[in-house]
Protein backbone atom coordinates (compact mmCIF):
# COMPACT_ATOMS: atom_id res chain seq x y z
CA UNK A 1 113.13 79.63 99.66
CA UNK A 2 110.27 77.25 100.08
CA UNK A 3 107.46 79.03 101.86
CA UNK A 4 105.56 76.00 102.87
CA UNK A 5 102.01 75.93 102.82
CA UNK A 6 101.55 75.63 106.44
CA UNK A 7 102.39 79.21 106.82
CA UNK A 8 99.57 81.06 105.17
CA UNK A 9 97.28 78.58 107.00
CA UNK A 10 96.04 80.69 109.76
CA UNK A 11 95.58 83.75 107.24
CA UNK A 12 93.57 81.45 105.05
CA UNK A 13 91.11 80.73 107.44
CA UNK A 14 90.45 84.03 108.69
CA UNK A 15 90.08 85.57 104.91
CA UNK A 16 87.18 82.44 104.72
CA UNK A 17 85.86 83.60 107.91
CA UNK A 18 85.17 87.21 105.64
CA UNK A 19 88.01 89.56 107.14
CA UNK A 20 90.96 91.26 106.26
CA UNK A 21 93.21 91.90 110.06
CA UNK A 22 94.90 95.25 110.03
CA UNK A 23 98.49 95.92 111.63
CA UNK A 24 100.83 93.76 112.85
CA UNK A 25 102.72 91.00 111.01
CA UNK A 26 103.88 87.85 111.68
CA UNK A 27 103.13 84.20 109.46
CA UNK A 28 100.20 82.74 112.12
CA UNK A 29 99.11 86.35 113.45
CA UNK A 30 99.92 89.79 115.73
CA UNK A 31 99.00 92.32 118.05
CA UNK A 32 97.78 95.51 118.44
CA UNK A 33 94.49 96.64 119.92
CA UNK A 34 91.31 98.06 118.31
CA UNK A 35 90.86 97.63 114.61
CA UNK A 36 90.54 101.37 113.65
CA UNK A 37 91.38 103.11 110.39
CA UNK A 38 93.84 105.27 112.77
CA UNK A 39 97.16 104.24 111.53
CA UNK A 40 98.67 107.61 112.01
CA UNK A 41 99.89 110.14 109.67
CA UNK A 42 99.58 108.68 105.75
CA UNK A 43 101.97 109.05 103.35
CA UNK A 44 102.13 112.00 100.59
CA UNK A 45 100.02 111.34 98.09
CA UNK A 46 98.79 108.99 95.58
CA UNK A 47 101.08 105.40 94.83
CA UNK A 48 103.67 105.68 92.57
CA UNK A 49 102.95 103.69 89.45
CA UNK A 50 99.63 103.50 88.77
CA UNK A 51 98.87 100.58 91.71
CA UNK A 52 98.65 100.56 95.12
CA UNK A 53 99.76 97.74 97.33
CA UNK A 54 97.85 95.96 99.10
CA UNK A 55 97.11 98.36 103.28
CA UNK A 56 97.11 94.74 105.01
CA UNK A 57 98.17 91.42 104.08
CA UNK A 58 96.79 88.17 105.71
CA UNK A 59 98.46 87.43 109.00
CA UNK A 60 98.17 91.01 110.08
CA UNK A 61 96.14 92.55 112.76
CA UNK A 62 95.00 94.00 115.74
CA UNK A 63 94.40 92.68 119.43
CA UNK A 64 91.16 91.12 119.54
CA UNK A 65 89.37 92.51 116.92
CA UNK A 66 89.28 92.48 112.65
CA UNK A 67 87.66 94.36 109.71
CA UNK A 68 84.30 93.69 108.39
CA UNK A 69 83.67 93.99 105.06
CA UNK A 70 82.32 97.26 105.69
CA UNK A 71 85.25 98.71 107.63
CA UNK A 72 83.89 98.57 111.05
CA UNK A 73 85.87 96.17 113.67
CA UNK A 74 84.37 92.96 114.91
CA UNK A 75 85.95 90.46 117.47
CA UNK A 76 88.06 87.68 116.39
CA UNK A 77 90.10 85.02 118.38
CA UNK A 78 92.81 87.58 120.46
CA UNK A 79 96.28 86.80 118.36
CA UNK A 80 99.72 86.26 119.61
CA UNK A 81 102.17 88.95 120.26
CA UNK A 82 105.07 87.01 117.63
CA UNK A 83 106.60 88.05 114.65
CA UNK A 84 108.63 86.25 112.63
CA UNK A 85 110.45 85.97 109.41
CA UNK A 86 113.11 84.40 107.03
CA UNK A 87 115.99 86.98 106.96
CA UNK A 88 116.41 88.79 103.87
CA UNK A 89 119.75 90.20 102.12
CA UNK A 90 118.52 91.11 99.02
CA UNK A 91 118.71 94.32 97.64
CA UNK A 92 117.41 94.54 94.22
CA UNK A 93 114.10 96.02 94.82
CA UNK A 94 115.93 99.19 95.92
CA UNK A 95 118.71 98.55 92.96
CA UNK A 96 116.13 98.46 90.10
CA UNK A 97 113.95 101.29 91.94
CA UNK A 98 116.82 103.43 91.39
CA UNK A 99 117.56 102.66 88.07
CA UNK A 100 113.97 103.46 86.80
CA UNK A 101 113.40 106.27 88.70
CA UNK A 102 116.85 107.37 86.75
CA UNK A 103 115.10 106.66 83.41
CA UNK A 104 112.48 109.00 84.30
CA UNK A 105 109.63 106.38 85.32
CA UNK A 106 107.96 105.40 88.67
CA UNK A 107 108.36 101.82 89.57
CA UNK A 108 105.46 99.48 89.65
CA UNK A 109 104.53 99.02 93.41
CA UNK A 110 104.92 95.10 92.80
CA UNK A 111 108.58 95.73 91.88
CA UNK A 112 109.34 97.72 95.91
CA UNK A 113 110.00 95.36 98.97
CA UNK A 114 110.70 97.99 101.81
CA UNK A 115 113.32 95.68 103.34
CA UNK A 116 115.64 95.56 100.42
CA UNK A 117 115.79 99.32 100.34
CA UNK A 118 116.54 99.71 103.79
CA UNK A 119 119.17 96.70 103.82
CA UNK A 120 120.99 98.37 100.99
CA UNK A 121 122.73 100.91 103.70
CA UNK A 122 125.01 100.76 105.94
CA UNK A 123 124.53 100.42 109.83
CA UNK A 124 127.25 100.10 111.75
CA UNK A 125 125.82 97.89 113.68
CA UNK A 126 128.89 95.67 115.81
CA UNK A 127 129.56 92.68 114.46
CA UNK A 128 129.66 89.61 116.91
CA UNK A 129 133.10 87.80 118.05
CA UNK A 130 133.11 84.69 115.91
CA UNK A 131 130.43 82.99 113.82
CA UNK A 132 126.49 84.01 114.53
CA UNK A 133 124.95 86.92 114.37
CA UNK A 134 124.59 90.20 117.11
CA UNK A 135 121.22 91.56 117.72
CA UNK A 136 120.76 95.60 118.03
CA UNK A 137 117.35 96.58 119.10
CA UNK A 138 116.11 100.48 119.49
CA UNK A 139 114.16 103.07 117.75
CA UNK A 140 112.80 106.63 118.44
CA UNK A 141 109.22 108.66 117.61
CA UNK A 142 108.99 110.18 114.23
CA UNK A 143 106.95 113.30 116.10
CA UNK A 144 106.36 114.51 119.33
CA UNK A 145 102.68 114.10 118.37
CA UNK A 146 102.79 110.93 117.59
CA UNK A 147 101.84 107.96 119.62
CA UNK A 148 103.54 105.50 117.22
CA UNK A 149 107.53 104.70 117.30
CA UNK A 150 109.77 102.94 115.00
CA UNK A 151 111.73 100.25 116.22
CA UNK A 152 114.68 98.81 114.56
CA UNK A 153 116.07 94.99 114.37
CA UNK A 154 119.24 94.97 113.74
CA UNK A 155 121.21 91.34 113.12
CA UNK A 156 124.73 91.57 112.24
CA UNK A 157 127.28 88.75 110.90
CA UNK A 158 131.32 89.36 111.62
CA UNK A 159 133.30 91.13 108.94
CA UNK A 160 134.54 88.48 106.14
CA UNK A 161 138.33 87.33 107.04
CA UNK A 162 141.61 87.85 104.49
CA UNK A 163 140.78 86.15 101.14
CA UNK A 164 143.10 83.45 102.17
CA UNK A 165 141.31 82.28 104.92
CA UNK A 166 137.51 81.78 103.63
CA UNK A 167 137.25 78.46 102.27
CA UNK A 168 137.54 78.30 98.17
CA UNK A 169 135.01 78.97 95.96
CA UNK A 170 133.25 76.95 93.18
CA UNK A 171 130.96 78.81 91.29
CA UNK A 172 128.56 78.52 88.20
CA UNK A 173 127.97 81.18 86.06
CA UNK A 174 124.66 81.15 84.24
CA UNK A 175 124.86 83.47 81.83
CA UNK A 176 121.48 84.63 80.01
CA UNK A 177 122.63 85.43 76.10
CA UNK A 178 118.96 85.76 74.71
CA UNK A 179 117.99 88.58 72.10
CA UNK A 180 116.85 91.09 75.32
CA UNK A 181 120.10 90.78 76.75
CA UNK A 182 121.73 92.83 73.36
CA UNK A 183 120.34 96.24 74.83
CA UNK A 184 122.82 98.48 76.50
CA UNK A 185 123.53 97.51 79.79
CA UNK A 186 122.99 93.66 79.97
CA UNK A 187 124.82 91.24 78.43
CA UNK A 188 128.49 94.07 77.79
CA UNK A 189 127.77 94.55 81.58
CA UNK A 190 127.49 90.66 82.32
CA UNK A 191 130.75 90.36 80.23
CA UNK A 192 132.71 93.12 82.57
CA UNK A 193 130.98 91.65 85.56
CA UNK A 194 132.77 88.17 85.01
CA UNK A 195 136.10 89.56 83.63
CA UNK A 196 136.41 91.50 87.43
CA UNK A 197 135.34 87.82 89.18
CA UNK A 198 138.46 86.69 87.13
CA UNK A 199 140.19 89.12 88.68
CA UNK A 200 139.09 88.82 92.12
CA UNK A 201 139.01 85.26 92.52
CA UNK A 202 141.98 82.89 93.92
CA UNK A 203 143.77 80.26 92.43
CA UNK A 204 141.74 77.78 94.42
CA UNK A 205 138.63 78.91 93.83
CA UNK A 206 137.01 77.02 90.54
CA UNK A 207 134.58 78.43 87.99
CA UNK A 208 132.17 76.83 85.00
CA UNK A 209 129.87 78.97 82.17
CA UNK A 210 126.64 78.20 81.14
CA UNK A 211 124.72 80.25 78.68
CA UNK A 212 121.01 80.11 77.92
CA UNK A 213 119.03 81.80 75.06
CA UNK A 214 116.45 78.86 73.42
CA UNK A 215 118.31 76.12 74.89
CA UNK A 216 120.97 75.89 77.76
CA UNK A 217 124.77 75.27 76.38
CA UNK A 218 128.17 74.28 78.82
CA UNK A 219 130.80 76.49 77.67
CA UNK A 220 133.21 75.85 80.44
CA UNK A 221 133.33 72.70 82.86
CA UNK A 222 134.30 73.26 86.22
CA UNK A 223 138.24 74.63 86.11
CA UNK A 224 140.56 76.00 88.48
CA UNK A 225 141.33 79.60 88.05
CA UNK A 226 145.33 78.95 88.59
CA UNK A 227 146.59 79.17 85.55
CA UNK A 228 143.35 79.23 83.24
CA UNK A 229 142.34 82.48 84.27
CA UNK A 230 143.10 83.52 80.26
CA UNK A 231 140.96 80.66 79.48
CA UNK A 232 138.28 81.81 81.22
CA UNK A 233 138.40 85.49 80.22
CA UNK A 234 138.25 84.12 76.91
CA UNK A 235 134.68 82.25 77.40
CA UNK A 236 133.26 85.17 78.29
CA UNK A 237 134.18 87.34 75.59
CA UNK A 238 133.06 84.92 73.25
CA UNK A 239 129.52 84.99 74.44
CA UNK A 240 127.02 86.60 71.89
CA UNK A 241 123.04 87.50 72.20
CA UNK A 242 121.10 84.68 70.61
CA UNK A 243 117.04 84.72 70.71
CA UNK A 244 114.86 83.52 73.26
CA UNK A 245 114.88 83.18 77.46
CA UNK A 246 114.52 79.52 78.55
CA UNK A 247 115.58 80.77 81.91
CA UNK A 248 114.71 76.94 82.92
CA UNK A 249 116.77 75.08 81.32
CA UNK A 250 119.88 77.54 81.99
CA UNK A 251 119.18 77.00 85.43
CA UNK A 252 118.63 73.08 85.10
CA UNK A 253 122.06 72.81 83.05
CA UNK A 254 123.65 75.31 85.95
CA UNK A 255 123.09 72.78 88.53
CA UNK A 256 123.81 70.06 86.82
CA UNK A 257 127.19 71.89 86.28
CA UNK A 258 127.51 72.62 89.92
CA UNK A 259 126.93 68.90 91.32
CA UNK A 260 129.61 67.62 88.17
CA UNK A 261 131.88 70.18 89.24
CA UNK A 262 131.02 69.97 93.26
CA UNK A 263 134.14 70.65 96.05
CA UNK A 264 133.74 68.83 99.68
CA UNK A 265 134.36 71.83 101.73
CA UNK A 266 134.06 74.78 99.40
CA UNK A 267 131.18 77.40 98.91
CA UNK A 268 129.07 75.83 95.72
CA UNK A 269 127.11 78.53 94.02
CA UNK A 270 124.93 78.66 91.10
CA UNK A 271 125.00 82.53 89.89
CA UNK A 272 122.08 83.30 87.49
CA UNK A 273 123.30 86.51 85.81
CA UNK A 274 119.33 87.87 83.43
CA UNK A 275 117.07 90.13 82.67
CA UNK A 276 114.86 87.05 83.57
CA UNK A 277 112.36 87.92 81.25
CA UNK A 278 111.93 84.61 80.50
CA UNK A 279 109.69 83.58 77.22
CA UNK A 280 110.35 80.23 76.70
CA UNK A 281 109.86 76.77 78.29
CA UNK A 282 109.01 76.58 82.12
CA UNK A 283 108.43 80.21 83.78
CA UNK A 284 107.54 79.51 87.11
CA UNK A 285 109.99 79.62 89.52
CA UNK A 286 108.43 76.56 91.99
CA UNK A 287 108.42 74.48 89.01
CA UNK A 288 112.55 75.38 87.93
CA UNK A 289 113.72 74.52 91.16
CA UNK A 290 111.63 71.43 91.13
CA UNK A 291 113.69 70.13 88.52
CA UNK A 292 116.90 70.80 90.78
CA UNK A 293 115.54 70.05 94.20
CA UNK A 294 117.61 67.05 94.70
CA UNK A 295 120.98 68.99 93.87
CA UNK A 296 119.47 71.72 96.52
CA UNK A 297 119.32 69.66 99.08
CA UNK A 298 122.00 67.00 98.61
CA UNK A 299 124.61 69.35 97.98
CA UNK A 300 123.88 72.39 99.76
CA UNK A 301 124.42 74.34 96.51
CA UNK A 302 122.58 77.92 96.56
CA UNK A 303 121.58 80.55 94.27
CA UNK A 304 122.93 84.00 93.27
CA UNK A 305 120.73 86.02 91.20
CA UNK A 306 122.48 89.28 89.52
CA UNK A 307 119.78 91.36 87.81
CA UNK A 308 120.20 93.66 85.18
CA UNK A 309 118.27 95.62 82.52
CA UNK A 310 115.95 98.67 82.13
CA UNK A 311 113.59 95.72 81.67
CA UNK A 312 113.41 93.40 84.60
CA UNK A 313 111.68 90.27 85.54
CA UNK A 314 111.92 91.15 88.80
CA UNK A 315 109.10 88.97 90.23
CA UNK A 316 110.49 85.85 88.75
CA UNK A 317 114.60 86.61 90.41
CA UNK A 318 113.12 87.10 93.66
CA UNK A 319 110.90 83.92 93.61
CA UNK A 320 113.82 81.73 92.21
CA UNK A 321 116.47 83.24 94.75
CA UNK A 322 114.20 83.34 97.68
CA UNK A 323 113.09 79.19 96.98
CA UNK A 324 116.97 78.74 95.74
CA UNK A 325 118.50 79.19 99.33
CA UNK A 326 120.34 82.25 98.01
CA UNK A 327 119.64 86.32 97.35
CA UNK A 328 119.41 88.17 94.37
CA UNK A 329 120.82 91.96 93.56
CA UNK A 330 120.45 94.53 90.89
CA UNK A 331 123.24 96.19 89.16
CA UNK A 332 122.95 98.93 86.36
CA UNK A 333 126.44 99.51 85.76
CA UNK A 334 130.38 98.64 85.97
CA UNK A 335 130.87 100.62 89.07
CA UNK A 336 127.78 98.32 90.58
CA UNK A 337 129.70 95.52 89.08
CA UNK A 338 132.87 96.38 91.07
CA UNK A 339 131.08 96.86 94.34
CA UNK A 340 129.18 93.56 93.73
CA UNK A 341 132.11 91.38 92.77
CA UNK A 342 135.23 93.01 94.40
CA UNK A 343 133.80 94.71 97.70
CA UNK A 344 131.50 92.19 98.37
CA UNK A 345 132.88 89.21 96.79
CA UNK A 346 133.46 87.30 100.00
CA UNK A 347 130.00 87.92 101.52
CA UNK A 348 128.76 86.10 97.90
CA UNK A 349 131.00 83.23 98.18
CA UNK A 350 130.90 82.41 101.81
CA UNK A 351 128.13 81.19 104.20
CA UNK A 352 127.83 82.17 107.84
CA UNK A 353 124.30 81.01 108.32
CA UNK A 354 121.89 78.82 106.86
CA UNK A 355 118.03 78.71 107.15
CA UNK A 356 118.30 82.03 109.42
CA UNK A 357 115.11 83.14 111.06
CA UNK A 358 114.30 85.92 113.56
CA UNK A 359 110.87 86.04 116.06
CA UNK A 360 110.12 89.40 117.79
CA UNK A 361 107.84 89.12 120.54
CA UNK A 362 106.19 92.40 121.75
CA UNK A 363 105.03 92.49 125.50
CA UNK A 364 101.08 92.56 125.78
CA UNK A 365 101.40 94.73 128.62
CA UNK A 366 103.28 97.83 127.43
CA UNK A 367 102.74 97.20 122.83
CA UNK A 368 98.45 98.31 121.36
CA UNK A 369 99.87 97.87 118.05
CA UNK A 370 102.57 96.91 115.58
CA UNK A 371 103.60 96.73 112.27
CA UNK A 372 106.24 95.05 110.19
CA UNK A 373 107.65 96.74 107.54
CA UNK A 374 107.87 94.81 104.45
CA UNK A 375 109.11 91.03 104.65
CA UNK A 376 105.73 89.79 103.33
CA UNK A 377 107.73 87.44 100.92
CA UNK A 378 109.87 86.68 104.00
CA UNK A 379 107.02 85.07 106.74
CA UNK A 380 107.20 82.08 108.81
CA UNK A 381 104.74 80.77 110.74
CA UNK A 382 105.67 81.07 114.38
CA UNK A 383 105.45 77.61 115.20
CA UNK A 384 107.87 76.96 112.34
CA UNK A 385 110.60 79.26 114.28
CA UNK A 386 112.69 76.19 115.39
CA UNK A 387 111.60 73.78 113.39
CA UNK A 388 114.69 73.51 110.91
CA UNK A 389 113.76 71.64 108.39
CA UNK A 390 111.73 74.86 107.62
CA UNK A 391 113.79 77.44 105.45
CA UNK A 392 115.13 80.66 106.11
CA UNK A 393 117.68 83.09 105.00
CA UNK A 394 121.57 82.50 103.91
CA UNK A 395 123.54 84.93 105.09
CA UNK A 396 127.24 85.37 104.24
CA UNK A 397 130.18 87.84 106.26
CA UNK A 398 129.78 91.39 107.30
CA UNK A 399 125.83 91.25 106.18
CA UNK A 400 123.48 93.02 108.38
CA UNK A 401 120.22 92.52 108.56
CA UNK A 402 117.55 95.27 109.11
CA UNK A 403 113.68 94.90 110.18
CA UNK A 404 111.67 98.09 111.28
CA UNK A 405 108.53 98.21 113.34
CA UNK A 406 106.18 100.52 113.51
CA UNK A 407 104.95 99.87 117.31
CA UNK A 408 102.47 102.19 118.98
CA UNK A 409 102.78 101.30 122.76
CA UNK A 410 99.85 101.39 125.09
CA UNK A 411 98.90 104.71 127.36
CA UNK A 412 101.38 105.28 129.92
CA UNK A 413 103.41 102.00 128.70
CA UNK A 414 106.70 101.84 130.62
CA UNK A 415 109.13 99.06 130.55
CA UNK A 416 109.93 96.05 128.35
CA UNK A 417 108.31 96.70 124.62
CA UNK A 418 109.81 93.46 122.76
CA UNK A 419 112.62 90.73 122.13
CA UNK A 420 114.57 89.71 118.86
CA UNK A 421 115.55 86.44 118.75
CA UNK A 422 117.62 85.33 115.57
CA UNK A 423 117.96 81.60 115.34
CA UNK A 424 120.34 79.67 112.33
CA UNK A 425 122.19 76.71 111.39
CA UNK A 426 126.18 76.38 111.27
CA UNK A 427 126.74 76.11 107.20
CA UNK A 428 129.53 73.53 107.81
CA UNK A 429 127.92 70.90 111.37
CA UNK A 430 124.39 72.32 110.90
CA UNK A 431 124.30 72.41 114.35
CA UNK A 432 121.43 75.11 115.80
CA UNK A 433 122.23 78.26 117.48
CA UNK A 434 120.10 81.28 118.60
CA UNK A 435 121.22 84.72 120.01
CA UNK A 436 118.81 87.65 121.94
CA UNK A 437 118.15 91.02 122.51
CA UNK A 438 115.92 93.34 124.12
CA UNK A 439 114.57 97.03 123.96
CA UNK A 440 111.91 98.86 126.76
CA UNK A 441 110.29 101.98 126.23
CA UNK A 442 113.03 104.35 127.46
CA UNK A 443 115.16 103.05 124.07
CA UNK A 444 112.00 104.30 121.67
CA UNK A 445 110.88 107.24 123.04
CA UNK A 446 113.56 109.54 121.99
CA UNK A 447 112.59 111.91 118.57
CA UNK A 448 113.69 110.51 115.49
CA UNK A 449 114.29 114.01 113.32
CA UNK A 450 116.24 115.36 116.58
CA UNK A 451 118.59 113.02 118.44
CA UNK A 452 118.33 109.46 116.97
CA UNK A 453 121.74 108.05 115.42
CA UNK A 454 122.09 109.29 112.13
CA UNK A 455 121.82 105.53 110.73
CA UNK A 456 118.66 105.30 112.29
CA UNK A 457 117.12 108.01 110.54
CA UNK A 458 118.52 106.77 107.03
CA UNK A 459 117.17 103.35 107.65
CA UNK A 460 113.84 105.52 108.39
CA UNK A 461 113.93 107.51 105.35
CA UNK A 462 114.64 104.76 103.39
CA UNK A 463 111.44 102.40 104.59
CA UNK A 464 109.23 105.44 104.11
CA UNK A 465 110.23 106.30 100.75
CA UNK A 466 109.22 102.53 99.65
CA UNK A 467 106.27 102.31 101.61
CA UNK A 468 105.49 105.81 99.71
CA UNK A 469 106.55 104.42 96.37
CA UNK A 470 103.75 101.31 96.74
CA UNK A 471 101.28 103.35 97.99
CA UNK A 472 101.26 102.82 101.77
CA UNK A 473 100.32 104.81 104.75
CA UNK A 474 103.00 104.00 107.65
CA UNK A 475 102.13 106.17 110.22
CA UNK A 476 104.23 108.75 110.52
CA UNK A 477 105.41 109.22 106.99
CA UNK A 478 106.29 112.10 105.36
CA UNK A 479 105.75 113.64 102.48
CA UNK A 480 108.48 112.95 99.52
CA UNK A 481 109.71 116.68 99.52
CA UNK A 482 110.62 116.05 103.58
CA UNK A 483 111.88 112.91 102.79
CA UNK A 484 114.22 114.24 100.26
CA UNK A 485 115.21 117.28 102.38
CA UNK A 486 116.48 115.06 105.28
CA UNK A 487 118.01 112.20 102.94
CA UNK A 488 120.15 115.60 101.64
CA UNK A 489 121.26 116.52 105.67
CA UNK A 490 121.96 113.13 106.27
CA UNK A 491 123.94 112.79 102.63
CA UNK A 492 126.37 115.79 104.31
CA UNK A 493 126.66 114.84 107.91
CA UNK A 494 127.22 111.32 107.34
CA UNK A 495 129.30 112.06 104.05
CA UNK A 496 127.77 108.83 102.77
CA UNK A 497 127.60 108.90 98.87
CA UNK A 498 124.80 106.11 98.99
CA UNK A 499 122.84 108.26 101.16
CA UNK A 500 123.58 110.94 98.24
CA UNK A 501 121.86 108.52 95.53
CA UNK A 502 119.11 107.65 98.15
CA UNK A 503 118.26 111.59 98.27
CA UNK A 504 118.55 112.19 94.40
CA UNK A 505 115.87 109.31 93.83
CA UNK A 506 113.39 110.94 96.34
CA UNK A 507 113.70 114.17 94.32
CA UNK A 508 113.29 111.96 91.20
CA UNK A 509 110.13 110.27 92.53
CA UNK A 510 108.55 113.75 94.01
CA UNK A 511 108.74 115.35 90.73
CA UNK A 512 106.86 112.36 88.97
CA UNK A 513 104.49 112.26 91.52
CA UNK A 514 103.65 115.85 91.47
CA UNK A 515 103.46 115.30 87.37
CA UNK A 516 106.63 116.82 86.42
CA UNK A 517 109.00 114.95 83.83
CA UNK A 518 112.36 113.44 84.86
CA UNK A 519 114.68 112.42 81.79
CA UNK A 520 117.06 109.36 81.98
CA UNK A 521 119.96 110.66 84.76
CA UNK A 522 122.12 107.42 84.17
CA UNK A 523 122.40 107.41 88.35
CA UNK A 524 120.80 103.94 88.53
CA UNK A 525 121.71 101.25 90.51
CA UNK A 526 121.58 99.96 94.38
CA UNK A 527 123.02 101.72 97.43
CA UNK A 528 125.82 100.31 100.05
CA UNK A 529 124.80 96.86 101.09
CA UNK A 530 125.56 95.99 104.53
């Protein structure tokens, strides 16, 4: 979505003013209290892939004070206590993680956004009655030692209804058939992909094609899949790799598709099915969905991205999804497919909320410090929190929505720590709605490794392996050997397979950190989206 400008202003002007602000997170600025190195107990080792992301990012910081250039703290003006973000359902950073750790390579710390791995699990977080969202707030201590806790924020959306009840459908596939997509893996699995969605879809719901190698070709206008679902089947198989990636003017030609083909009252989709390693023609993702910003916003019509591909353009899916009003996952094979396009089908053709945003406010009087893990694609400034014509997240049914905290509370801090506000817009009257919650210390202080739901702890494990994999230090962290140990104990008591594949990739990451090789396992691929 389109971050606009205004909300990197307040971390422009400090990096001018010559310092970098350490923990906390929010768009405009957050709290803690004394700029110290002291961010508790680092993560194991070195960063996975060769590059290490960046300890702060603007809009972080402490309470009253910020870096100097030479690492000693010097006042600044004292920050809010506000955090707040887009919501995110992505989950290909985790998807594509997983399927190059399984071809026996690290993944580039770019490539790892800690709140798509830890939003590819499962919750169990209780849905709300009707439309909206529920907010869960708690946490626990990773150690006794520790003065630092995690706290979670968790949204939830209600489960989708029968497939007869969600409106229909009309999507546009855009279909990437360039030379990269002949490997193993990409294009066959693009083909099985859309033979299941011809499968799974209704009669009502309506479907076009769109390919894209060079140039951008219409292979299948908008049609009805009563009674053409041979039809369709048959577009697909006739696709064939061609040469190079304009992924621009697929896109283009997708939405011109989707405004030709556009339903009053269904769910219009673009779905952008690539490697996106695009090579040809425009490559930045502002400038693509320049070119389409009128069909955007006229129309409501959003944007699927389905990534696949040893090779990924990772960087460029996420930019185009996140500005496209839509979310973007990874598959790496036909199992993936199925869970994509059967299980989840309804929470990728149906809206519950549009422009979502949440704001966490931490009390002064009982938070020194916090720390948002991950979202830095995702920030808003806090002033922009109810402003709608600001963008935030699309969320569809029975998605849930994860942030973590790291929040180290002041000496002797008793009482309330913080409250999650989520705040959207009804998909079909646009009409504004918000819904709370609230968490004191007595909800944190409990010991994460002995107690704490068992869903907690995965989310945990799951946010320190990525902060480990680009080369963070979350306090608190352990190493990847612990990490893999209690992804394993949590695989068997919560009989989760996901949490299974979650535990294998530690192990596969631990063993290429400590220099020991890792041959292709073929268990790529993302975990159990919520």
């Amino acid at each position: 979505m389109d971050r606009r400008a205004r909300t990197y202003r307040g971390a422009l002007a400090l990096l001018l003013a010559g310092g970098i602000l350490v923990t906390g997170c929010s768009g405009s600025g957050t709290g803690g209290e004394s700029a110290t190195a002291d961010r508790g107990v680092a993560g194991s080792g070195g960063p996975a892939g060769g590059k290490r992301a960046p300890a702060v990012t603007p809009g972080q910081q402490e309470d009253g004070a910020r870096a100097a250039e030479d690492g000693t703290a010097r006042e600044s003006a004292a920050p809010d206590y506000l955090s707040t973000f887009a919501l995110d359902v992505d989950t290909a950073s985790y998807g594509y993680a997983r399927r190059t750790l399984g071809d026996g390579r690290l993944p580039e710390a770019d490539t790892v956004r800690p709140e798509e791995f830890v939003n590819s699990f499962r919750q169990g977080y209780k849905g709300p009655e009707g439309n909206g969202f529920s907010v869960h707030v708690d946490g626990a201590r990773p150690g006794a030692a520790s003065d630092w806790s995690l706290v979670r924020v968790g949204l939830a959306t209600e489960a989708a209804s029968d497939a007869g009840e969600r409106p229909p459908a009309a999507l546009t596939f855009v279909v990437d058939i360039s030379g990269s997509m002949s490997e193993p893996g990409r294009l066959d699995l693009v083909k099985t992909s859309l033979g299941i969605v011809a499968g799974e879809l209704r009669d009502d719901d309506s479907v076009s094609l769109v390919t894209f190698s060079g140039e951008a070709e219409t292979r299948l206008p908008m049609t009805r899949l009563g009674g053409n679902r041979t039809k369709v089947r048959d577009a697909v198989e006739e696709m064939e790799p061609a040469d190079s990636t304009n992924v621009a003017a697929g896109v283009e030609r997708g939405y011109d598709e989707a405004v030709e083909g556009h339903r009053e009252g269904a769910t219009n989709r673009v779905v952008l099915l690539s490697d996106a390693l695009a090579n040809t023609g425009e490559t930045d993702a502002g400038a693509i969905l320049e070119r389409i910003g009128d069909a955007r916003e006229e129309y409501g019509i959003t944007l699927f991205g389905v990534g696949v591909g040893s090779d990924y353009g990772d960087e460029l899916m996420e930019r185009l999804t996140n500005k496209g009003d839509g979310n973007t996952t990874y598959i790496a094979d036909e199992a993936q497919a199925e869970k994509v396009f059967v299980d989840q089908l309804p929470a990728h053709v149906e809206l519950r909320a549009r422009d979502a945003k949440a704001q966490v406010a931490f009390d002064r009087k009982t938070v020194k410090q916090f720390q948002l893990i991950g979202y830095e694609n995702r920030k808003v400034a806090d002033e922009d929190f109810r402003d709608d014509s600001v963008d935030g997240g699309e969320v569809g049914p029975g998605h849930t929505v994860t942030a973590l905290y790291a929040v180290r509370l002041r000496e002797g801090a008793s009482g309330h720590v913080a409250t999650a506000t989520v705040r959207w817009l009804d998909p079909k009257t646009r009409k504004a709605h918000e819904e709370t919650g609230a968490v004191g210390t007595g909800a944190i202080d409990g010991k994460l490794w002995d107690g704490a739901a068992e869903r907690l702890q995965v989310t945990a494990v799951a946010a320190y392996f990525a902060d480990t994999l680009r080369g963070g230090d979350l306090p608190g962290t352990p190493g990847l050997g612990e990490l893999a140990t209690r992804a394993r104990k949590l695989a068997a008591s919560t009989e989760d397979s996901s949490v299974a594949k979650l535990a294998t990739a530690i192990e596969q990451a631990d063993r290429l950190e400590n220099g020991g090789g890792d041959g292709p396992s073929g268990d790529g691929g993302e975990g159990e989206a919520g």
